[in-house]
N, C-alpha and C. Protein backbone atom coordinates (compact mmCIF):
# COMPACT_ATOMS: atom_id res chain seq x y z
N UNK A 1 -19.61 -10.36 -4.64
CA UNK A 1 -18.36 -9.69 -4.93
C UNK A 1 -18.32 -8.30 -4.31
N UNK A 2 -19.63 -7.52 -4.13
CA UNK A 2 -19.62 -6.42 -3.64
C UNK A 2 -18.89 -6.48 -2.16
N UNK A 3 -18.99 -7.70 -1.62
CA UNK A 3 -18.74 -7.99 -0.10
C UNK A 3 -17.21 -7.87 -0.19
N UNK A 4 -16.30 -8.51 -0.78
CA UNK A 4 -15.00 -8.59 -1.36
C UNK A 4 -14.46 -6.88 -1.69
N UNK A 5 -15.22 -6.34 -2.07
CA UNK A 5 -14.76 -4.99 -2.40
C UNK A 5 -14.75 -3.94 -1.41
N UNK A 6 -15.93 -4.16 -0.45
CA UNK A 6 -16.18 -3.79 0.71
C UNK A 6 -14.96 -4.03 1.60
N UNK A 7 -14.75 -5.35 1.93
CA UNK A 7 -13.22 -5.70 3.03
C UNK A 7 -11.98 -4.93 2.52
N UNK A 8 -12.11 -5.11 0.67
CA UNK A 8 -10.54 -4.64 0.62
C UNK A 8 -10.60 -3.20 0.80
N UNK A 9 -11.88 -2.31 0.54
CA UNK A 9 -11.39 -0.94 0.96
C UNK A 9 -11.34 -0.73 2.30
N UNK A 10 -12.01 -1.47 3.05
CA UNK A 10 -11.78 -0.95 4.64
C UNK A 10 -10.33 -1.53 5.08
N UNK A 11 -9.87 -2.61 4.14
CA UNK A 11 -8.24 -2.95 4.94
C UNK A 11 -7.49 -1.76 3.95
N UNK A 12 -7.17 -1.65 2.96
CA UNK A 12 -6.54 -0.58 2.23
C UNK A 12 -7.29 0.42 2.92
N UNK A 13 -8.16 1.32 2.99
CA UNK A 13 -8.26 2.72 3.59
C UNK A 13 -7.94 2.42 4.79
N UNK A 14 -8.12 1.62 5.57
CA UNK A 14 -8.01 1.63 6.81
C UNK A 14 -6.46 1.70 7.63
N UNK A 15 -5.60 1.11 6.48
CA UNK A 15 -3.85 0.81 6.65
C UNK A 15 -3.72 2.23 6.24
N UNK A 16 -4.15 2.64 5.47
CA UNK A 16 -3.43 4.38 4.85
C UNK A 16 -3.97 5.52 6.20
N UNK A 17 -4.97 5.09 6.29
CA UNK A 17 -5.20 6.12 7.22
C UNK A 17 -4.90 6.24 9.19
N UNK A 18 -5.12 4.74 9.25
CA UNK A 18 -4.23 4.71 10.81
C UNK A 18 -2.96 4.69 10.91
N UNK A 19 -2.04 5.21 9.74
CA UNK A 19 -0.87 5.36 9.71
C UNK A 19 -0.49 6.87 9.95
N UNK A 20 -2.30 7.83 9.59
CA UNK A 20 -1.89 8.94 9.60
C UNK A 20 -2.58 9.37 11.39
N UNK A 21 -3.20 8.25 11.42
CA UNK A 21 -3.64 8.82 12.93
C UNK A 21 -3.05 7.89 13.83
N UNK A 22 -1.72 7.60 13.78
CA UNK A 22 -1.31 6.54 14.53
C UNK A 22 -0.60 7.74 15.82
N UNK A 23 0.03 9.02 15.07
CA UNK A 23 0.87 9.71 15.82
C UNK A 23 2.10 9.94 15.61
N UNK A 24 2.93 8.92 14.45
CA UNK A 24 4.18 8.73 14.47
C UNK A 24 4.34 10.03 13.64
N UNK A 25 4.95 11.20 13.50
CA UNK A 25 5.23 12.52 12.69
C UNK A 25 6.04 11.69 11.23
N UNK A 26 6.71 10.86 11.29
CA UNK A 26 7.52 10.42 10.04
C UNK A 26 6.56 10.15 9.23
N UNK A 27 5.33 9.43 9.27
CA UNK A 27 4.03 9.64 8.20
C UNK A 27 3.54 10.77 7.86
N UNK A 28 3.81 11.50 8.84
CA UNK A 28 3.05 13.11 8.02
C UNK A 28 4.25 13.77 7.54
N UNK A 29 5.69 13.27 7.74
CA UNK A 29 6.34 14.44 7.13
C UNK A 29 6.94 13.06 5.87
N UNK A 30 6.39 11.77 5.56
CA UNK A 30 6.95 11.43 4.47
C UNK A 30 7.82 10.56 4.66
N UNK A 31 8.65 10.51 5.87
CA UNK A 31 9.94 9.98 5.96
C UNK A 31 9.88 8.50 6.37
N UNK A 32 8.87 8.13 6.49
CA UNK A 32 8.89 6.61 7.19
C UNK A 32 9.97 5.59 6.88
N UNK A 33 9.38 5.81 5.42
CA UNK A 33 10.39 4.53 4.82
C UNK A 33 11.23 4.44 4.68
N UNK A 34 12.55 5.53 5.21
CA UNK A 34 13.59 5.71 5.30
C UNK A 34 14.15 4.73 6.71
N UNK A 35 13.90 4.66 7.48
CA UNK A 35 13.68 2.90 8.70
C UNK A 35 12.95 2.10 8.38
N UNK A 36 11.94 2.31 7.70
CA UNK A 36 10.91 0.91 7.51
C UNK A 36 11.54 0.01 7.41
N UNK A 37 12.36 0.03 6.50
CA UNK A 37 12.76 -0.61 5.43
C UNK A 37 13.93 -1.68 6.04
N UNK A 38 14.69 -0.76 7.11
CA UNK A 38 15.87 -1.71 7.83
C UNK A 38 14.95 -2.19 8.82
N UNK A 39 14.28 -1.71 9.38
CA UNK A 39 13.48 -1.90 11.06
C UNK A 39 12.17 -3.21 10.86
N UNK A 40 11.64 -3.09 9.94
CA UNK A 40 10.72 -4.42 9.78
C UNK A 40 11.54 -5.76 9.69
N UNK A 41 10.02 -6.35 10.56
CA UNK A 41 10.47 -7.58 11.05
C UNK A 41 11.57 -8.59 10.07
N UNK A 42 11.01 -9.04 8.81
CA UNK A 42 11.72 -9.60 7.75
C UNK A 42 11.77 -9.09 6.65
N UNK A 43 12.91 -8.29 6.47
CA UNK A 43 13.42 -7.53 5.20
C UNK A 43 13.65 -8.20 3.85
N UNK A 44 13.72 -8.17 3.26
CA UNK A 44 14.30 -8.81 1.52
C UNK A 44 15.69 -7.85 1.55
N UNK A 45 16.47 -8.79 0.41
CA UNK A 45 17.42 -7.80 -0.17
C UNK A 45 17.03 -6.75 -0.89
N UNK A 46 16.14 -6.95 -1.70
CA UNK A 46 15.48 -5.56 -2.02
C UNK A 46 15.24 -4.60 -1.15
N UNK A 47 14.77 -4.56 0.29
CA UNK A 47 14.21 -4.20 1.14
C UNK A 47 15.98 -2.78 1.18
N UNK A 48 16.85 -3.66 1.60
CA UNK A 48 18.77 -2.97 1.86
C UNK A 48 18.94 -1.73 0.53
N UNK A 49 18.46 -2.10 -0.69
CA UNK A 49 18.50 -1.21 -1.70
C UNK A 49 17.24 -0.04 -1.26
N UNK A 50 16.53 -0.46 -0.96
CA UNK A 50 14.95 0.58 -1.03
C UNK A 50 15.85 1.43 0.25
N UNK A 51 16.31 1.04 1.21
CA UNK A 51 16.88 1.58 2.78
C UNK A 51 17.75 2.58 1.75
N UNK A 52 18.35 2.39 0.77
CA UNK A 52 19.55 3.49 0.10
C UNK A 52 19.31 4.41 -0.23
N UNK A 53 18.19 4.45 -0.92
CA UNK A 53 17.48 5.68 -1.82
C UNK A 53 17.54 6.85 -1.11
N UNK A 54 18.00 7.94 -1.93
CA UNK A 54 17.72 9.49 -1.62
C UNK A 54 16.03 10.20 -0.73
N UNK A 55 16.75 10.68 0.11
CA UNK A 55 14.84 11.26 0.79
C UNK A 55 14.14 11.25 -0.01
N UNK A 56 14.19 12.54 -0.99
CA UNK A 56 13.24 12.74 -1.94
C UNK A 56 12.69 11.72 -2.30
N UNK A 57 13.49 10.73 -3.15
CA UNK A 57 12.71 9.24 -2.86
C UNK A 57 11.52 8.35 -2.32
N UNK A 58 12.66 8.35 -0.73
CA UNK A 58 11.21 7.92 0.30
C UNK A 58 9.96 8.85 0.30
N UNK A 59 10.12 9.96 0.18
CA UNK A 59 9.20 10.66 0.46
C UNK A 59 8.15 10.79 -0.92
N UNK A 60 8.69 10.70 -1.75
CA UNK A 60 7.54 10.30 -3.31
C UNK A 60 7.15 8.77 -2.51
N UNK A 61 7.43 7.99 -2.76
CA UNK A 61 7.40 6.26 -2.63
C UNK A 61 6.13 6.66 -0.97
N UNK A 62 6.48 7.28 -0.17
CA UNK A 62 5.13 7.20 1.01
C UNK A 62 3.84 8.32 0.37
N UNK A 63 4.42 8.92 -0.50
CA UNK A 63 2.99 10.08 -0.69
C UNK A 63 1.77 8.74 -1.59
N UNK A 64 2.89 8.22 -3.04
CA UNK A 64 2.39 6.98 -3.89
C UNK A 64 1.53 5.84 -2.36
N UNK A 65 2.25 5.51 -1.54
CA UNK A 65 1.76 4.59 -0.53
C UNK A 65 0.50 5.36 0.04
N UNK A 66 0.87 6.18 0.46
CA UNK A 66 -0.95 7.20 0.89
C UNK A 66 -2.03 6.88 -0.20
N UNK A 67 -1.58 7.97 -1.14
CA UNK A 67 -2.42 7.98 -2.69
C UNK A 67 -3.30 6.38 -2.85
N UNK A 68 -2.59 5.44 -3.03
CA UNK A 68 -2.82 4.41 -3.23
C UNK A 68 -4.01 3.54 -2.51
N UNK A 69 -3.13 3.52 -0.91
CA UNK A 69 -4.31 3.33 0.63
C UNK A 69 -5.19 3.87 0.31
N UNK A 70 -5.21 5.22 0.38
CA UNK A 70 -6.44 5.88 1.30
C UNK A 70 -7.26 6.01 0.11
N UNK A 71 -6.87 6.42 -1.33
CA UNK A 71 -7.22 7.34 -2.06
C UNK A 71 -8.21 6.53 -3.39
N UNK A 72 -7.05 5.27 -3.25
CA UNK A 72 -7.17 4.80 -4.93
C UNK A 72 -8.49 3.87 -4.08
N UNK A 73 -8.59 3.37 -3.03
CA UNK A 73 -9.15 2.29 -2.40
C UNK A 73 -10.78 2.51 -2.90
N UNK A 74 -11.12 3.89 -2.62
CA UNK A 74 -12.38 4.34 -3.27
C UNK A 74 -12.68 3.84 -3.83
N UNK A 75 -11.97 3.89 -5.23
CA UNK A 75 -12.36 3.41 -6.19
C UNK A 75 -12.95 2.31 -6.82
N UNK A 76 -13.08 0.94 -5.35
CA UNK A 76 -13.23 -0.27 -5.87
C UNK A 76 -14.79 -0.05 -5.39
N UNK A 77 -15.75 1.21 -5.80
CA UNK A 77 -17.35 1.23 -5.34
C UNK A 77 -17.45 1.82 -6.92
N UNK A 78 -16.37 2.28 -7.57
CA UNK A 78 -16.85 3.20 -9.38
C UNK A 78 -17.13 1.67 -9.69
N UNK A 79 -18.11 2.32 -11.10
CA UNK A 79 -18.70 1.42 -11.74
C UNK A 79 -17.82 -0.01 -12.45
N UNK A 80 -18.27 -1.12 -12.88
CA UNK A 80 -18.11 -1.94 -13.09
C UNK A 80 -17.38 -2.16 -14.32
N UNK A 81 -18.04 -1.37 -14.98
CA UNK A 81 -17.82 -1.20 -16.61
C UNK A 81 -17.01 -0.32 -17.37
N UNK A 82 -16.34 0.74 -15.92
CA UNK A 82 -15.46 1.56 -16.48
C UNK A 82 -13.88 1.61 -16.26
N UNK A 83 -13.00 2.40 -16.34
CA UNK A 83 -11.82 1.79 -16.47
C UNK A 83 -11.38 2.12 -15.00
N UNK A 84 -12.20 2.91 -14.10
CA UNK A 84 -11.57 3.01 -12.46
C UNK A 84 -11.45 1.81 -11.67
N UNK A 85 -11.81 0.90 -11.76
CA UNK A 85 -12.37 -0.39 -10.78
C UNK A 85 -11.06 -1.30 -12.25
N UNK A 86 -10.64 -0.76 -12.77
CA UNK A 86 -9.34 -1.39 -13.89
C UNK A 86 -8.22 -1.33 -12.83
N UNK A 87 -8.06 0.18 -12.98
CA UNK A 87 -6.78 1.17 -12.93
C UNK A 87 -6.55 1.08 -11.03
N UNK A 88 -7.65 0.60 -10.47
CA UNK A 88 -7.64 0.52 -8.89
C UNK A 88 -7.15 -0.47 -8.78
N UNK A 89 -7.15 -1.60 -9.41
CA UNK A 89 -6.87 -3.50 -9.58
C UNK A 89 -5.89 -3.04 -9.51
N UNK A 90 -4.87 -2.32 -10.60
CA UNK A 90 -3.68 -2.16 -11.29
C UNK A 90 -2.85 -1.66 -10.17
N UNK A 91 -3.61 -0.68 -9.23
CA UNK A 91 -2.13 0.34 -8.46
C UNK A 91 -2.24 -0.65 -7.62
N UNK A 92 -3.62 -1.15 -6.78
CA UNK A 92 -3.50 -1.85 -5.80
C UNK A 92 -2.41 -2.85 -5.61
N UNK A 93 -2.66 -3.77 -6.64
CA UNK A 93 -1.77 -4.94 -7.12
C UNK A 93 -0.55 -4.86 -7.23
N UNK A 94 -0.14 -3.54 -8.02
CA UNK A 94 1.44 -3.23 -7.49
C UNK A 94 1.87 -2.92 -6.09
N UNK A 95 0.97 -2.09 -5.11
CA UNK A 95 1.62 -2.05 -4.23
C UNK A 95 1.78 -3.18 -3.08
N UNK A 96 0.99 -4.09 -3.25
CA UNK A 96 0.93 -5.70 -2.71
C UNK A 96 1.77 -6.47 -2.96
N UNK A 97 2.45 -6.05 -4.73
CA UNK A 97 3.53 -6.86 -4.75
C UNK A 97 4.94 -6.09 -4.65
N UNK A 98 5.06 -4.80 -4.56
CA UNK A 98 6.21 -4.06 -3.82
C UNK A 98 6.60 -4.58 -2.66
N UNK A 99 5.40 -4.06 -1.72
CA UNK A 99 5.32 -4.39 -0.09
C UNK A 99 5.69 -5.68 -0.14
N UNK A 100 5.49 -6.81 -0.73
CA UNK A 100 5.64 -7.70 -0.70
C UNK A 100 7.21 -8.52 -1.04
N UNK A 101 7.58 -7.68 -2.18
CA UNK A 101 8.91 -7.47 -2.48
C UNK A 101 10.30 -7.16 -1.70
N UNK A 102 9.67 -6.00 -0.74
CA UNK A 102 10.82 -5.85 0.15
C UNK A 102 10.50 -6.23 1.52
N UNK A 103 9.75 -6.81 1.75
CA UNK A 103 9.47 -7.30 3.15
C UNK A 103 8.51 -8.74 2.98
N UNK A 104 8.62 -9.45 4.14
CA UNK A 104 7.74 -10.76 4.60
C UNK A 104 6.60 -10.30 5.16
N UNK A 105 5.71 -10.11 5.35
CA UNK A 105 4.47 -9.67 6.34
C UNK A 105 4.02 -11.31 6.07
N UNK A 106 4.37 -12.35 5.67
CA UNK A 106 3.64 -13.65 5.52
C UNK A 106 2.53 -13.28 4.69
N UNK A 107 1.23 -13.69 4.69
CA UNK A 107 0.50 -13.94 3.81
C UNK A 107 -0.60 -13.02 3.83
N UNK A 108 -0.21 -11.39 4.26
CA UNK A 108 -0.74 -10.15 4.69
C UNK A 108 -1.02 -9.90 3.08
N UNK A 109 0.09 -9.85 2.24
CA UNK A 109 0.24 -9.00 1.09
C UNK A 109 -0.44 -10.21 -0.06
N UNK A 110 -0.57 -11.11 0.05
CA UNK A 110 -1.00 -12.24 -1.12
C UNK A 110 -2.87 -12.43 -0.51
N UNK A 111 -2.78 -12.68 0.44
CA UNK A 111 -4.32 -12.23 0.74
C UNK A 111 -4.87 -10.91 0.31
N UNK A 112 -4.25 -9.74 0.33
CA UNK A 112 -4.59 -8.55 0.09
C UNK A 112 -4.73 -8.61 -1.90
N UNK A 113 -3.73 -9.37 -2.11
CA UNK A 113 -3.77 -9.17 -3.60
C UNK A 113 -4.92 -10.02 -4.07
N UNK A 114 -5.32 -10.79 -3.63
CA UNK A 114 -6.41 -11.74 -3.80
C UNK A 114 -7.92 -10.34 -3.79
N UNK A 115 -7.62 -10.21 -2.66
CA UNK A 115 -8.70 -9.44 -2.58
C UNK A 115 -9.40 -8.35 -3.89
N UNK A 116 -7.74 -8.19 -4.47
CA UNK A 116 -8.35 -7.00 -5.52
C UNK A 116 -8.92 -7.33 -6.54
N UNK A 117 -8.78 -8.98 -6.63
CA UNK A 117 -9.57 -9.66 -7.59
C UNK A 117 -11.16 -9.24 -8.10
N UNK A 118 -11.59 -9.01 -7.44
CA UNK A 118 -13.06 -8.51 -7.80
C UNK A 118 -13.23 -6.94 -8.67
N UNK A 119 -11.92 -6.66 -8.44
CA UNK A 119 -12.39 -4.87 -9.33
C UNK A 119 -12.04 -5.25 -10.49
């Protein structure tokens, strides 16, 4: 299982953080998801509502998307027995099924949620 915990933090840290070294400035100033949202490949109707939202908005909703990637991903090495490797399951899992919510990535986001199975 340790092996399982290992992949999902290097795909979660690894998605949060080549987003920040990709180059695109709309990740460092927040704004991404203000196009994401119309511009990805297969949108949801959810996806047309998330495109509506006020900046401030997008820009909480990508800091939560950082936090989450880069930050919470850690967490699936805390101990076994305590409530971090809980509360990491918990954010992870929501944001697998958000992402998943307003967009198709195919079986990117249900593999990923699988993965968090082990924390």
């Amino acid at each position: 299982m340790a092996s399982a915990r290992w992949v999902l933090f290097r795909l979660l840290f690894g998605a949060g953080i080549v987003k920040l070294l990709g180059g695109d400035p709309s990740w460092w100033d927040c704004s991404a998801t203000s196009h994401h949202y119309q511009s990805q490949s297969l949108p949801t109707p959810l996806a047309w509502w998330m495109h509506k939202l006020p900046m401030p908005l997008h820009r909480l909703s990508t800091v939560i998307m950082f936090v989450t990637e880069a930050a919470v991903s850690v967490l699936a090495f805390a101990p076994s027995h305590g409530a971090m490797r809980r509360a990491a399951f918990a954010l992870q899992l929501a944001l697998q099924l958000m992402i998943g919510a307003t967009g198709s990535f195919s079986f990117f986001n249900v593999l990923s949620a699988v993965l968090c199975i082990p924390l």
